[in-house]
PDB file of N, CA and C in Angstrom:
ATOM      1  N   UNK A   1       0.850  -1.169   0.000  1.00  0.00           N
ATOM      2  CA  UNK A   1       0.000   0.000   0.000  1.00  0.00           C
ATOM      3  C   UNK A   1       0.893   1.229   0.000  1.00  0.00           C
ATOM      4  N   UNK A   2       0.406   1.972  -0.534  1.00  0.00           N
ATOM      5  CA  UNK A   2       1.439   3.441  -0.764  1.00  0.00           C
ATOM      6  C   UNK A   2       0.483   4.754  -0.601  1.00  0.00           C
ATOM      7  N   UNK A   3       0.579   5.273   0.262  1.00  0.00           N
ATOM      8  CA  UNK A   3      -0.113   6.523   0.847  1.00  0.00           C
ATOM      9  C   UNK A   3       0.670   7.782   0.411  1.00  0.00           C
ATOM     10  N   UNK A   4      -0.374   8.426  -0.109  1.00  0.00           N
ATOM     11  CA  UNK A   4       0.209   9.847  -0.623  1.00  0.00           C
ATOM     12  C   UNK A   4      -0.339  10.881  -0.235  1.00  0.00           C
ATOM     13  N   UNK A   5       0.328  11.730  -0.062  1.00  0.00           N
ATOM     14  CA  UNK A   5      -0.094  13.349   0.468  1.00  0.00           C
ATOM     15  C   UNK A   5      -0.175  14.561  -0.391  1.00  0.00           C
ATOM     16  N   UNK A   6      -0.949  15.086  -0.467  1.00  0.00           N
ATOM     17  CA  UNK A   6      -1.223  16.041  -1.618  1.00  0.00           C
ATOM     18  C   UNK A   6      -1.492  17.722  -1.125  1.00  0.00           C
ATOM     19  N   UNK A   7      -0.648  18.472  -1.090  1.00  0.00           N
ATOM     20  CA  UNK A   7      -0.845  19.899  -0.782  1.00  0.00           C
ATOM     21  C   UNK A   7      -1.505  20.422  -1.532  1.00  0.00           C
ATOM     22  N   UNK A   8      -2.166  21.435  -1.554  1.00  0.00           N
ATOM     23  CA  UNK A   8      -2.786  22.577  -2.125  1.00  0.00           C
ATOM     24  C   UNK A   8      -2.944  23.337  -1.277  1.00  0.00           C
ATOM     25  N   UNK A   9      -3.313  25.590  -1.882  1.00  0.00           N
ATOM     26  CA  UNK A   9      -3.364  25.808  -0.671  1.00  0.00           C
ATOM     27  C   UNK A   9      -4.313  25.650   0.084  1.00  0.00           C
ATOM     28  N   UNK A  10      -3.695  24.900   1.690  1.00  0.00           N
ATOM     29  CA  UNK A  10      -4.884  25.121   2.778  1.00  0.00           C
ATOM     30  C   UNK A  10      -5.853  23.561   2.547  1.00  0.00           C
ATOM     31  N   UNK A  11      -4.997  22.775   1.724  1.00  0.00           N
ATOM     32  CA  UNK A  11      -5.719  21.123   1.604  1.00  0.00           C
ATOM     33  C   UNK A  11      -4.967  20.437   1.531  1.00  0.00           C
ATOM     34  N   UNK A  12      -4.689  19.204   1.778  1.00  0.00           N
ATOM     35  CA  UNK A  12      -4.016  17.761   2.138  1.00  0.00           C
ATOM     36  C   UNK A  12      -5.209  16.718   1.235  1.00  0.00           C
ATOM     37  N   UNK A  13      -4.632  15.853   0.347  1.00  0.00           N
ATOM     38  CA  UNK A  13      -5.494  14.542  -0.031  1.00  0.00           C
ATOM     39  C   UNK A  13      -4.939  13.490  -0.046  1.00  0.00           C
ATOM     40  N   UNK A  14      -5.276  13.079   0.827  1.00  0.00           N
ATOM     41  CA  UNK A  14      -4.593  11.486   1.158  1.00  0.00           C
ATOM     42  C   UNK A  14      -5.289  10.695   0.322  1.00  0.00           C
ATOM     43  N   UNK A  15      -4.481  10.218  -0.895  1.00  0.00           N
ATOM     44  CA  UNK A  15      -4.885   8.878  -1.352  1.00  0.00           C
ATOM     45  C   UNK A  15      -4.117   7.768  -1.165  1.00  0.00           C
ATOM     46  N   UNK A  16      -5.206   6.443  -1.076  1.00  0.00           N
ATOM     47  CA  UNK A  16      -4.533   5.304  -0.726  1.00  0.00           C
ATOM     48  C   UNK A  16      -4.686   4.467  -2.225  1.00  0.00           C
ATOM     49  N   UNK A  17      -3.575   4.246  -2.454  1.00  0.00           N
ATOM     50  CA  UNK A  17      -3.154   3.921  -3.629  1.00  0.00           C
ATOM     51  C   UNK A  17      -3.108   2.371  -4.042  1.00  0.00           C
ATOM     52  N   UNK A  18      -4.270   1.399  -4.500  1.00  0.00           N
ATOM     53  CA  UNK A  18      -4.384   0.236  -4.839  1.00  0.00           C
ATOM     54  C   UNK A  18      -2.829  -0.437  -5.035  1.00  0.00           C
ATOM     55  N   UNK A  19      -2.861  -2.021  -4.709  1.00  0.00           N
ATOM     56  CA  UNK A  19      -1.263  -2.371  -4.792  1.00  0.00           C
ATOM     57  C   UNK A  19      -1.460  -3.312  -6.772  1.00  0.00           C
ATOM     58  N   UNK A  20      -2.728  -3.020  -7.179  1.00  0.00           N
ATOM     59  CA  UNK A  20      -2.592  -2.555  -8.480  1.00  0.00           C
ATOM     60  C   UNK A  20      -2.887  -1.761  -9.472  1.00  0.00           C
ATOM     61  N   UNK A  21      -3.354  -0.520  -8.801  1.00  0.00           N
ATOM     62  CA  UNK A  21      -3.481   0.513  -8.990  1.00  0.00           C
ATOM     63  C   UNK A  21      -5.167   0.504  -9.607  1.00  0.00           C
ATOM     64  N   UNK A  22      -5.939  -0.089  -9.268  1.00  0.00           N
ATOM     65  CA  UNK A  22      -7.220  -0.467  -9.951  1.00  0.00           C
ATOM     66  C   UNK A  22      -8.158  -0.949  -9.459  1.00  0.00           C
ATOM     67  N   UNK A  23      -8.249  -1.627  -8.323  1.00  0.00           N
ATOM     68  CA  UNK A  23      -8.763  -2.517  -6.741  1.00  0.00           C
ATOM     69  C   UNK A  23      -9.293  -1.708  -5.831  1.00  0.00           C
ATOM     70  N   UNK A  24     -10.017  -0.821  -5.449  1.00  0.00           N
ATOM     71  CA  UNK A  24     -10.247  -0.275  -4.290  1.00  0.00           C
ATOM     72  C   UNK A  24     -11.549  -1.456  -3.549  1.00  0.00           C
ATOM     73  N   UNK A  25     -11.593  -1.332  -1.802  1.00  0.00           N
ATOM     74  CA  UNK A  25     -12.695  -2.221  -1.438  1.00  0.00           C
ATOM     75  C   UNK A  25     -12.907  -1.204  -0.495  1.00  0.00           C
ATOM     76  N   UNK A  26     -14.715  -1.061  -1.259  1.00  0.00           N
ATOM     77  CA  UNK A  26     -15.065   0.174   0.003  1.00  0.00           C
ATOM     78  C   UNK A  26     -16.745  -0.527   0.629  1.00  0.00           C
ATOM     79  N   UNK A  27     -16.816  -0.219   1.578  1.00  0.00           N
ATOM     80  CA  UNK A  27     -18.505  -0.432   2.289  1.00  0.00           C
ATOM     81  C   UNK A  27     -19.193  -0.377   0.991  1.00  0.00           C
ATOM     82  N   UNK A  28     -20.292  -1.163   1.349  1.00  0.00           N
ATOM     83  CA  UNK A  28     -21.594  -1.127  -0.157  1.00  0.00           C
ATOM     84  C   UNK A  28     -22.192  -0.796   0.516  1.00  0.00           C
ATOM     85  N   UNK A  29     -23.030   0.414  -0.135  1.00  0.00           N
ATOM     86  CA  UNK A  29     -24.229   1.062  -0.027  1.00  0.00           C
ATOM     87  C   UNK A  29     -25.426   0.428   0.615  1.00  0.00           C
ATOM     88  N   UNK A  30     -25.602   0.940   1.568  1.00  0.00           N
ATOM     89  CA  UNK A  30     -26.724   0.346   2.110  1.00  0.00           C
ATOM     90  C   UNK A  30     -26.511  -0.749   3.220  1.00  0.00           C
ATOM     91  N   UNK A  31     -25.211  -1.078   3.037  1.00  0.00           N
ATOM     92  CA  UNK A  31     -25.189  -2.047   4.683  1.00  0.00           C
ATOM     93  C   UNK A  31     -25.447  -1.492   5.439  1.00  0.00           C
ATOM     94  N   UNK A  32     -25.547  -2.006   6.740  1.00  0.00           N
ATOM     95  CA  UNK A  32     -26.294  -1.348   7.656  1.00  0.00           C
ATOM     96  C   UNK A  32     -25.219  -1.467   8.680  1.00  0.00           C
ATOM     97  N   UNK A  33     -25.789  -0.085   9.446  1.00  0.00           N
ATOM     98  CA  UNK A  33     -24.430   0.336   9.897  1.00  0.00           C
ATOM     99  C   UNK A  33     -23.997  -0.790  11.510  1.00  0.00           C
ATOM    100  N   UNK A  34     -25.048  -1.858  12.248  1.00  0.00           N
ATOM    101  CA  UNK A  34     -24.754  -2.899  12.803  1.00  0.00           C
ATOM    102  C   UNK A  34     -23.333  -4.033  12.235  1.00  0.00           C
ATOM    103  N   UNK A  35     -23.613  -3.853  10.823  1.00  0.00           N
ATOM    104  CA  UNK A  35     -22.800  -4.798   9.826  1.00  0.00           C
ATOM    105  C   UNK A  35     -21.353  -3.885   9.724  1.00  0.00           C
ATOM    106  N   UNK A  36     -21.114  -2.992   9.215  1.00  0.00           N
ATOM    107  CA  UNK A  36     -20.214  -1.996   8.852  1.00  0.00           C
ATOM    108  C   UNK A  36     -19.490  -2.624  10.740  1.00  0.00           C
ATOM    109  N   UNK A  37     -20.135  -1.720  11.141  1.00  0.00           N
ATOM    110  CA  UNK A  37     -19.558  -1.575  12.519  1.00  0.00           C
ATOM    111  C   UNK A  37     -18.902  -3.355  13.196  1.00  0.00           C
ATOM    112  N   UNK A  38     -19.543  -4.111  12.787  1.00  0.00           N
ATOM    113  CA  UNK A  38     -18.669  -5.470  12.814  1.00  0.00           C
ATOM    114  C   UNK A  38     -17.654  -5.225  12.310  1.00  0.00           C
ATOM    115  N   UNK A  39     -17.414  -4.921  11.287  1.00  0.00           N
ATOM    116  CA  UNK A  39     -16.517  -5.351  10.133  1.00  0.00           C
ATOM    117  C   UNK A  39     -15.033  -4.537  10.198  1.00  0.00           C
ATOM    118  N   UNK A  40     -15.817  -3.054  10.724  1.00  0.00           N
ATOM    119  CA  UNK A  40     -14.666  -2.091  10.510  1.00  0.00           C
ATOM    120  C   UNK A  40     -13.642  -2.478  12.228  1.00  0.00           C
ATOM    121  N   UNK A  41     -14.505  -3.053  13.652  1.00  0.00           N
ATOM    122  CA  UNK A  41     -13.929  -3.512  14.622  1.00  0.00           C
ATOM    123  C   UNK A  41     -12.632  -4.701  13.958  1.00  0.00           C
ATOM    124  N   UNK A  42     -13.519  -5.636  12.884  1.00  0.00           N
ATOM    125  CA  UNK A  42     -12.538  -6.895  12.678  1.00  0.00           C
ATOM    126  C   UNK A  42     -11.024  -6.357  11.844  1.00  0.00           C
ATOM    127  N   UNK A  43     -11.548  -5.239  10.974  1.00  0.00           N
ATOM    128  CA  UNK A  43     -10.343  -4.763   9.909  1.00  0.00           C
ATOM    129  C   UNK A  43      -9.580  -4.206  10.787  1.00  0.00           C
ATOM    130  N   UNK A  44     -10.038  -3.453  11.531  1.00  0.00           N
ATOM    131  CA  UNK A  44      -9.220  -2.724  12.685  1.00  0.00           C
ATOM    132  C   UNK A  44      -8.711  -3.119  13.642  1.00  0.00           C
ATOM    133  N   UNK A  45      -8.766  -4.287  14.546  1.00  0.00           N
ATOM    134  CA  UNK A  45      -8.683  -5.332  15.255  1.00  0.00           C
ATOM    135  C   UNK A  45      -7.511  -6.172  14.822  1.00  0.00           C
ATOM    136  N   UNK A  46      -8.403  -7.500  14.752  1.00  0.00           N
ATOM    137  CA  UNK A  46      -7.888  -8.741  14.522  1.00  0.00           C
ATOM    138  C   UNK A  46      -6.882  -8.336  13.514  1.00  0.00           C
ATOM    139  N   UNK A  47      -7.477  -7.826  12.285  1.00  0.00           N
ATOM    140  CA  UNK A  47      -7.233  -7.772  10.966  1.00  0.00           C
ATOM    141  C   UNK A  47      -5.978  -6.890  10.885  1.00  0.00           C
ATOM    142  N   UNK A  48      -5.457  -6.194  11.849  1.00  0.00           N
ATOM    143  CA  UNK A  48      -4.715  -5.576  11.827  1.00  0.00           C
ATOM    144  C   UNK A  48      -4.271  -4.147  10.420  1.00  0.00           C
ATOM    145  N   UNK A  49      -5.678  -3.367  10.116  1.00  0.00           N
ATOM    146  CA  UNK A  49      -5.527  -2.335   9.013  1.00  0.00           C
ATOM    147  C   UNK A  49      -4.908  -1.404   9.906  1.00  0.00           C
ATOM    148  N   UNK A  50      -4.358  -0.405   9.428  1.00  0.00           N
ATOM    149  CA  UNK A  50      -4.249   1.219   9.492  1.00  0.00           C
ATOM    150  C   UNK A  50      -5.190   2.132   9.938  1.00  0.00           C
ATOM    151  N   UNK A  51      -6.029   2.202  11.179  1.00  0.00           N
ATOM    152  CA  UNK A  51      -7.165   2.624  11.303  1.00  0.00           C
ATOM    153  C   UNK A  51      -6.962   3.884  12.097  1.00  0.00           C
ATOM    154  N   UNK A  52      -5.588   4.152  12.275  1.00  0.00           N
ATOM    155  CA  UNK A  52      -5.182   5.681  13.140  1.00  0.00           C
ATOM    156  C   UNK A  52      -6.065   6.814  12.352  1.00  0.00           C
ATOM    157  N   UNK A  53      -5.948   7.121  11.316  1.00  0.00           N
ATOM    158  CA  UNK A  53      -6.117   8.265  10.681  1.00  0.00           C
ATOM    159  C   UNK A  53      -7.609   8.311  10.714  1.00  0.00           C
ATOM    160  N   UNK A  54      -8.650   6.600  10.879  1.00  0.00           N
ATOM    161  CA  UNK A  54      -9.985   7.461  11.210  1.00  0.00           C
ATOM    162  C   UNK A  54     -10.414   7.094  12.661  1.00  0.00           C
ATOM    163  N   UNK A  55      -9.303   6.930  13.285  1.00  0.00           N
ATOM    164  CA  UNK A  55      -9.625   7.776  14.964  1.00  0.00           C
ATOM    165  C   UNK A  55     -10.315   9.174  15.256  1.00  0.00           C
ATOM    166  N   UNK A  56     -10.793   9.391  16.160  1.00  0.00           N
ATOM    167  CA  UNK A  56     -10.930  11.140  16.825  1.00  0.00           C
ATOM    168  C   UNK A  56      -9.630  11.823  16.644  1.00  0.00           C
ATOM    169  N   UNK A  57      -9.405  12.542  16.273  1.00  0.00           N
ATOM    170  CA  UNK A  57      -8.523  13.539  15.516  1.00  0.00           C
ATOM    171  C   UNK A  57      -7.428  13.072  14.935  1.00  0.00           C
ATOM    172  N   UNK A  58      -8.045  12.103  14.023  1.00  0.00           N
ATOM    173  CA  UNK A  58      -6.878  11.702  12.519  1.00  0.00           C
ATOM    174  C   UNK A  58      -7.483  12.339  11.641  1.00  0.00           C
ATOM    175  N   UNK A  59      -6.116  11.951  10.257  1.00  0.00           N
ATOM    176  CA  UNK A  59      -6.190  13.038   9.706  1.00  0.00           C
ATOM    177  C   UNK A  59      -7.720  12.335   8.459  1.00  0.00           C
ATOM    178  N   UNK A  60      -8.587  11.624   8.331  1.00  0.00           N
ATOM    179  CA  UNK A  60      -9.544  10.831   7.904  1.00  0.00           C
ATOM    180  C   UNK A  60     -10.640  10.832   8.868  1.00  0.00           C
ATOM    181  N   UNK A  61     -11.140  11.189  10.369  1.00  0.00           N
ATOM    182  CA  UNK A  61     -11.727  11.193  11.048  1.00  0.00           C
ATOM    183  C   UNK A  61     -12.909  11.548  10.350  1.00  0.00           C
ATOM    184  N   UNK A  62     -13.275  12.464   9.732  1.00  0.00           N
ATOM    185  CA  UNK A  62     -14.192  13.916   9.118  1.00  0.00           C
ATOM    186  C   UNK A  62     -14.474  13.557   7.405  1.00  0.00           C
ATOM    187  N   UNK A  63     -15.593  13.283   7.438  1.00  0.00           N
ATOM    188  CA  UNK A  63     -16.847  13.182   8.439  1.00  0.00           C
ATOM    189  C   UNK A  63     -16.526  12.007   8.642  1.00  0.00           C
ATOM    190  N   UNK A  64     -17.482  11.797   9.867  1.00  0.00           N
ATOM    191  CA  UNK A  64     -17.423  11.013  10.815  1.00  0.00           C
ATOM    192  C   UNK A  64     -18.862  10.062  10.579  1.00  0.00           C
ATOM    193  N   UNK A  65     -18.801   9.270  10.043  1.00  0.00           N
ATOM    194  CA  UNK A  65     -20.080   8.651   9.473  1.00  0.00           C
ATOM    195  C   UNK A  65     -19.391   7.046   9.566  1.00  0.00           C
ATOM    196  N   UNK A  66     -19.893   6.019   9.275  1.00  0.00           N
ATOM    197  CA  UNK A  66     -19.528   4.904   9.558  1.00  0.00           C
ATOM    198  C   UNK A  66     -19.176   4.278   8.008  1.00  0.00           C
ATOM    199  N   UNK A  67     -20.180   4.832   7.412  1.00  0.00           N
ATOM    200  CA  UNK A  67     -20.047   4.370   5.801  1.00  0.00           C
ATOM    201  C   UNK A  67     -18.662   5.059   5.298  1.00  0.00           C
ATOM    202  N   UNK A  68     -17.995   6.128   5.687  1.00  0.00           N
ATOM    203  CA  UNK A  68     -16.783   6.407   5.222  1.00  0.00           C
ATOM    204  C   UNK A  68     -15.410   5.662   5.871  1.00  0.00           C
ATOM    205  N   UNK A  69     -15.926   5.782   7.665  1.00  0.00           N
ATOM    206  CA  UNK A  69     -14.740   4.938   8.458  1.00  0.00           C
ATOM    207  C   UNK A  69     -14.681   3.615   7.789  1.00  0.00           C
ATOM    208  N   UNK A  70     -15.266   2.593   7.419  1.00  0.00           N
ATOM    209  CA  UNK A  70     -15.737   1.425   6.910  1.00  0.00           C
ATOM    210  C   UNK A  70     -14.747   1.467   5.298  1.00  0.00           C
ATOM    211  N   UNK A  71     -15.235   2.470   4.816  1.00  0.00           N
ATOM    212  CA  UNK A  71     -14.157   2.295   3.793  1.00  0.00           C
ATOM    213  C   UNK A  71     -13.136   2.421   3.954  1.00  0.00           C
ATOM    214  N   UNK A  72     -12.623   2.835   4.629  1.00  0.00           N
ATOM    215  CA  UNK A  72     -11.378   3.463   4.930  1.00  0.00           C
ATOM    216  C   UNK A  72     -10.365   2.193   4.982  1.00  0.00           C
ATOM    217  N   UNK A  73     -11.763   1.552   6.370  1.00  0.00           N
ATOM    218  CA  UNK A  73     -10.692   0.665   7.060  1.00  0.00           C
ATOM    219  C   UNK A  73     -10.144  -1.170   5.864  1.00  0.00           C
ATOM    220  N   UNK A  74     -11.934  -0.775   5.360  1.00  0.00           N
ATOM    221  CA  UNK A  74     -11.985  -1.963   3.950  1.00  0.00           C
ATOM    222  C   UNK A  74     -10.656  -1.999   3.546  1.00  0.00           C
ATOM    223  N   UNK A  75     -10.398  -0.952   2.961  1.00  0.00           N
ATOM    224  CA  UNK A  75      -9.448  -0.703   2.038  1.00  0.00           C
ATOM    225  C   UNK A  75      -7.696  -0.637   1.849  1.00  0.00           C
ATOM    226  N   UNK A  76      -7.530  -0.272   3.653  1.00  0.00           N
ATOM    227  CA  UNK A  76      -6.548  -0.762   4.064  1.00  0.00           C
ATOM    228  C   UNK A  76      -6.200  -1.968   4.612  1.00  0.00           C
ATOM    229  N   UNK A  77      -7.093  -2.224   4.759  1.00  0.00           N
ATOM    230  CA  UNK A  77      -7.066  -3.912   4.999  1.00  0.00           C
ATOM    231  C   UNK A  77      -6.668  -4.599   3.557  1.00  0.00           C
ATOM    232  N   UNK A  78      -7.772  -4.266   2.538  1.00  0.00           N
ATOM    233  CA  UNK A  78      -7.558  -4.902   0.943  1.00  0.00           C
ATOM    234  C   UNK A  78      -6.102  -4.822   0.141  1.00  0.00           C
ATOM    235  N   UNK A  79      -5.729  -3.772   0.947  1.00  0.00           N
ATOM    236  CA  UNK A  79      -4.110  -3.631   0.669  1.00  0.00           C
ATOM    237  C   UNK A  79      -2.876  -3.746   0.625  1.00  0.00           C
ATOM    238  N   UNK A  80      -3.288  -4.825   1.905  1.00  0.00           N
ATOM    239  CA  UNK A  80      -2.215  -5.482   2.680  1.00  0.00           C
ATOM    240  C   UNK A  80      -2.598  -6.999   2.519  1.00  0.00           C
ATOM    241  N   UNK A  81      -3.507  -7.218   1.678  1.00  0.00           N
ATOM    242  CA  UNK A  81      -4.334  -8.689   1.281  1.00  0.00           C
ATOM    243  C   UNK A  81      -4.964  -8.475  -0.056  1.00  0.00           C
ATOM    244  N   UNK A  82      -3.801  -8.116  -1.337  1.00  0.00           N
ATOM    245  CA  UNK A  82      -5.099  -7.807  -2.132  1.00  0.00           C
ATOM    246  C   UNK A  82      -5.136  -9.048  -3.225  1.00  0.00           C
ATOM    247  N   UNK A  83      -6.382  -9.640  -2.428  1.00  0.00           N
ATOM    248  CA  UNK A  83      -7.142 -10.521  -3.316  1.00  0.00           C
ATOM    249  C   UNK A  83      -8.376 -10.540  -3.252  1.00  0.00           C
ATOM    250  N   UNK A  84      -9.436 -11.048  -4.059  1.00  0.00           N
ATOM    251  CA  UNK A  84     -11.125 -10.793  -3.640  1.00  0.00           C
ATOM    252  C   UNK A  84     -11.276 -10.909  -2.325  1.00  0.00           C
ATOM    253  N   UNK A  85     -11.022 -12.350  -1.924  1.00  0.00           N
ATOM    254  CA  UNK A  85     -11.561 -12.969  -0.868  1.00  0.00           C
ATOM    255  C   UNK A  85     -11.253 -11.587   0.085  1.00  0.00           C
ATOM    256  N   UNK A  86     -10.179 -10.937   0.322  1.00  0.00           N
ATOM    257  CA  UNK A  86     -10.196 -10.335   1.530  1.00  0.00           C
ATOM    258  C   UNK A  86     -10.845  -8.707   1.703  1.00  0.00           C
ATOM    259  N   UNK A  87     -11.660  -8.590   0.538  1.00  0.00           N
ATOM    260  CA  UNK A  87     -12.836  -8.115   0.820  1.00  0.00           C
ATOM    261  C   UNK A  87     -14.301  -8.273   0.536  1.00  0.00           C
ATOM    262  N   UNK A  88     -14.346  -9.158   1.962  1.00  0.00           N
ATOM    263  CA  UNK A  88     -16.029  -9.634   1.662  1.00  0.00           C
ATOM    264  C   UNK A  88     -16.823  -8.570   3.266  1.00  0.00           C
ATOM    265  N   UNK A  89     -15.981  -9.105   4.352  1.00  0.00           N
ATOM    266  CA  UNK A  89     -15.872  -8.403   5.145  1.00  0.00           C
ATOM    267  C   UNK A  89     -17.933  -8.919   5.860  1.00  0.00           C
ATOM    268  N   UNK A  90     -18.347  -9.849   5.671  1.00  0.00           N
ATOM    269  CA  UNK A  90     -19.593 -10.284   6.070  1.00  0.00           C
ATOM    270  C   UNK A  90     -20.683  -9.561   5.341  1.00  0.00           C
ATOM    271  N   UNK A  91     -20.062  -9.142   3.775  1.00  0.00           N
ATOM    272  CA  UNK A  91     -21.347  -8.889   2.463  1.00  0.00           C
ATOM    273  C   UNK A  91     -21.476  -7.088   3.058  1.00  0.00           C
ATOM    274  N   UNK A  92     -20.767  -6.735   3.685  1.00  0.00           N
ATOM    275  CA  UNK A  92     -20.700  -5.232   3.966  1.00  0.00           C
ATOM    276  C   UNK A  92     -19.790  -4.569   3.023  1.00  0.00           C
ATOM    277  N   UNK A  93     -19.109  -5.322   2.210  1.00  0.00           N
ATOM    278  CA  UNK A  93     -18.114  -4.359   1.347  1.00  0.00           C
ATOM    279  C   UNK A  93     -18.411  -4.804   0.005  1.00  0.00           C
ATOM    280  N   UNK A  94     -18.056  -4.032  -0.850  1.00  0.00           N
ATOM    281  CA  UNK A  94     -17.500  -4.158  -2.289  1.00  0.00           C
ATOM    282  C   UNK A  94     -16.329  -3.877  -2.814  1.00  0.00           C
ATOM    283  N   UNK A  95     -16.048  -4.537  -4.436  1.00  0.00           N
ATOM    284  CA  UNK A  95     -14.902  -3.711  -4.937  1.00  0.00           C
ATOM    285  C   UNK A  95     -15.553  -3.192  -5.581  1.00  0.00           C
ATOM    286  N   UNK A  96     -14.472  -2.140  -6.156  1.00  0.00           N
ATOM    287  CA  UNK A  96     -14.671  -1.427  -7.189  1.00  0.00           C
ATOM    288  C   UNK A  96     -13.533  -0.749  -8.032  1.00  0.00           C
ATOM    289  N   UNK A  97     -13.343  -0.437  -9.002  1.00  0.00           N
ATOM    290  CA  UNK A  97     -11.961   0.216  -9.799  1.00  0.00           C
ATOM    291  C   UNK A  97     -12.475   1.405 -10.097  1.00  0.00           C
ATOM    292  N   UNK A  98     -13.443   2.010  -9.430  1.00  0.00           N
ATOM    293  CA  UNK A  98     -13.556   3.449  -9.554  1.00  0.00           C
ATOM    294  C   UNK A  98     -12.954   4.022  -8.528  1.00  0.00           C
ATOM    295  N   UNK A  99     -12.078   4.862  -8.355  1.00  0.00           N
ATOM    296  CA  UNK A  99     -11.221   5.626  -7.446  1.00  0.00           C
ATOM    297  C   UNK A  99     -11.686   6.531  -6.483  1.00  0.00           C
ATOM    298  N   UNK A 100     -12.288   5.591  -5.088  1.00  0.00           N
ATOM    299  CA  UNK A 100     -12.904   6.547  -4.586  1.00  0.00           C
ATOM    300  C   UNK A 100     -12.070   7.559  -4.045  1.00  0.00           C
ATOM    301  N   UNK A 101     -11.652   7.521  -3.982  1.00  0.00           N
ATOM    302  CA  UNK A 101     -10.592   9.252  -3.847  1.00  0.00           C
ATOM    303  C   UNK A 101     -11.362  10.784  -4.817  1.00  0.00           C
ATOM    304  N   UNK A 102     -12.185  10.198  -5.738  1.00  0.00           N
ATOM    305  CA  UNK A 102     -12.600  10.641  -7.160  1.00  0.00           C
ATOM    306  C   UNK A 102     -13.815  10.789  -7.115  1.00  0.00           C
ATOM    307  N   UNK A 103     -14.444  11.877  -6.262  1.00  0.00           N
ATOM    308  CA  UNK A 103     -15.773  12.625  -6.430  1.00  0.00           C
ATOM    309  C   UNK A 103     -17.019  12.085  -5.686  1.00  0.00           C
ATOM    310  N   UNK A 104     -16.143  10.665  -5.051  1.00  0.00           N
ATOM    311  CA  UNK A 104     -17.746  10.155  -4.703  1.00  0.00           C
ATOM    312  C   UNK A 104     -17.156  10.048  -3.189  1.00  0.00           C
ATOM    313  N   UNK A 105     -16.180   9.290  -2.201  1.00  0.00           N
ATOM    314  CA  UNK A 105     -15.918   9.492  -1.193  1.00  0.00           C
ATOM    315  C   UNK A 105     -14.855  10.559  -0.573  1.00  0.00           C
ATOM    316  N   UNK A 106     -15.029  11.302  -0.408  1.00  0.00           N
ATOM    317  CA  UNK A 106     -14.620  12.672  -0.115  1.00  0.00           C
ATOM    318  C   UNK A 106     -14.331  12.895   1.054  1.00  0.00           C
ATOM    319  N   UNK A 107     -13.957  11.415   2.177  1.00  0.00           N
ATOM    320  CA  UNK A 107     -13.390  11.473   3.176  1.00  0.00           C
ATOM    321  C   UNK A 107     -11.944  11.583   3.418  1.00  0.00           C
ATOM    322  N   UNK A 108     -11.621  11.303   2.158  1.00  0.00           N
ATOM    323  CA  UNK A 108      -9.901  11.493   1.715  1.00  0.00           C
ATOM    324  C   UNK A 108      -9.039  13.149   1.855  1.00  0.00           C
ATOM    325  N   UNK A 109     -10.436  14.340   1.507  1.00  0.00           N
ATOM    326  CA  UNK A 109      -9.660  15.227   1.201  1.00  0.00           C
ATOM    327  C   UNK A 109      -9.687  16.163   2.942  1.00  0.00           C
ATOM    328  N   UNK A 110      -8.529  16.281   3.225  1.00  0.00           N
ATOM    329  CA  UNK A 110      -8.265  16.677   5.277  1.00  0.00           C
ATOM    330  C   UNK A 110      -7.814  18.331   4.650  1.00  0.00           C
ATOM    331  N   UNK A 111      -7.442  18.585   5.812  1.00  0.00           N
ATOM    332  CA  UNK A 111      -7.151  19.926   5.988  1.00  0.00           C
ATOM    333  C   UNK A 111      -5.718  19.957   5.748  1.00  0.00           C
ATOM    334  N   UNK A 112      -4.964  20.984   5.352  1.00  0.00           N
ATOM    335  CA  UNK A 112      -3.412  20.736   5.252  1.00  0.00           C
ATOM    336  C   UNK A 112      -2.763  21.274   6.364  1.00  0.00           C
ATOM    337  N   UNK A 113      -1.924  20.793   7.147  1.00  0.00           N
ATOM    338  CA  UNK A 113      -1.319  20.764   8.682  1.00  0.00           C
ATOM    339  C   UNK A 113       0.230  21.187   8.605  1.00  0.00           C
ATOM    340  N   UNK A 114       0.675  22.040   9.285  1.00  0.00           N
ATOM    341  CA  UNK A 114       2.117  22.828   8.845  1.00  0.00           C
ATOM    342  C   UNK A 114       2.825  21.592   9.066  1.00  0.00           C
ATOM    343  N   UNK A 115       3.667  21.463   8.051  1.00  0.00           N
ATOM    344  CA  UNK A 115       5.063  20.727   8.451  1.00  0.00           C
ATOM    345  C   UNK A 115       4.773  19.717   7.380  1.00  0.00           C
ATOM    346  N   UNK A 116       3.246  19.435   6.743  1.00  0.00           N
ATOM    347  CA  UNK A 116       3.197  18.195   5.536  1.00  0.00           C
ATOM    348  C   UNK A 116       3.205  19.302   4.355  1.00  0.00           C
ATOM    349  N   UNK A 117       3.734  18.686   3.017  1.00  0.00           N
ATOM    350  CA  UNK A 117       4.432  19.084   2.293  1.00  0.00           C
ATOM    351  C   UNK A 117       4.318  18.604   0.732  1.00  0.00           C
TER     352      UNK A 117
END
């Protein structure tokens, strides 16, 4: 997985960058957030993803909705496992090769913080 930081002025966009550049696994629409909330404990947990940044004041926290934490955590998980199977996540996730970084999940774009670059 390869995480990138993106300045502009007064913005930061963290994209998380597929390990084939084409794979993203984000929450499907409409799970319910009982399910999500399993899933994103197991990715985050057991599963051992990257889930700092959508803690209370990471830099992914905002908004704070479950359907975005959920992707988040999908996805870093899918990254460090990327094959189907390791995003099924109990029928709460999907793939997709549309880049959610790209107009539709918009939990990616943070505030820009002195010292990132």
């Amino acid at each position: 997985m390869i995480s990138l930081a993106f300045c502009f002025p007064g913005l930061v966009k963290n994209i998380v960058v597929s390990a084939d550049e084409r794979t993203w696994c984000v929450a499907k629409p409409g799970a319910s957030n009982i399910d999500l909330q399993h899933a994103i404990d197991y990715a985050c947990g057991e599963g051992g993803a990257d889930c700092v940044p959508i803690n209370p004041g990471g830099s992914c926290f905002t908004p704070d909705t479950l359907q975005n934490h959920a992707s988040y955590a999908f996805n870093s998980y899918y990254q460090m496992h990327p094959i189907p199977d390791s995003c099924v996540f109990g029928g709460a996730s999907i793939l997709t090769n549309i880049n959610p970084s790209k107009n539709t999940l918009k939990y990616l774009v943070k505030m820009c913080y002195k010292g990132i670059r």
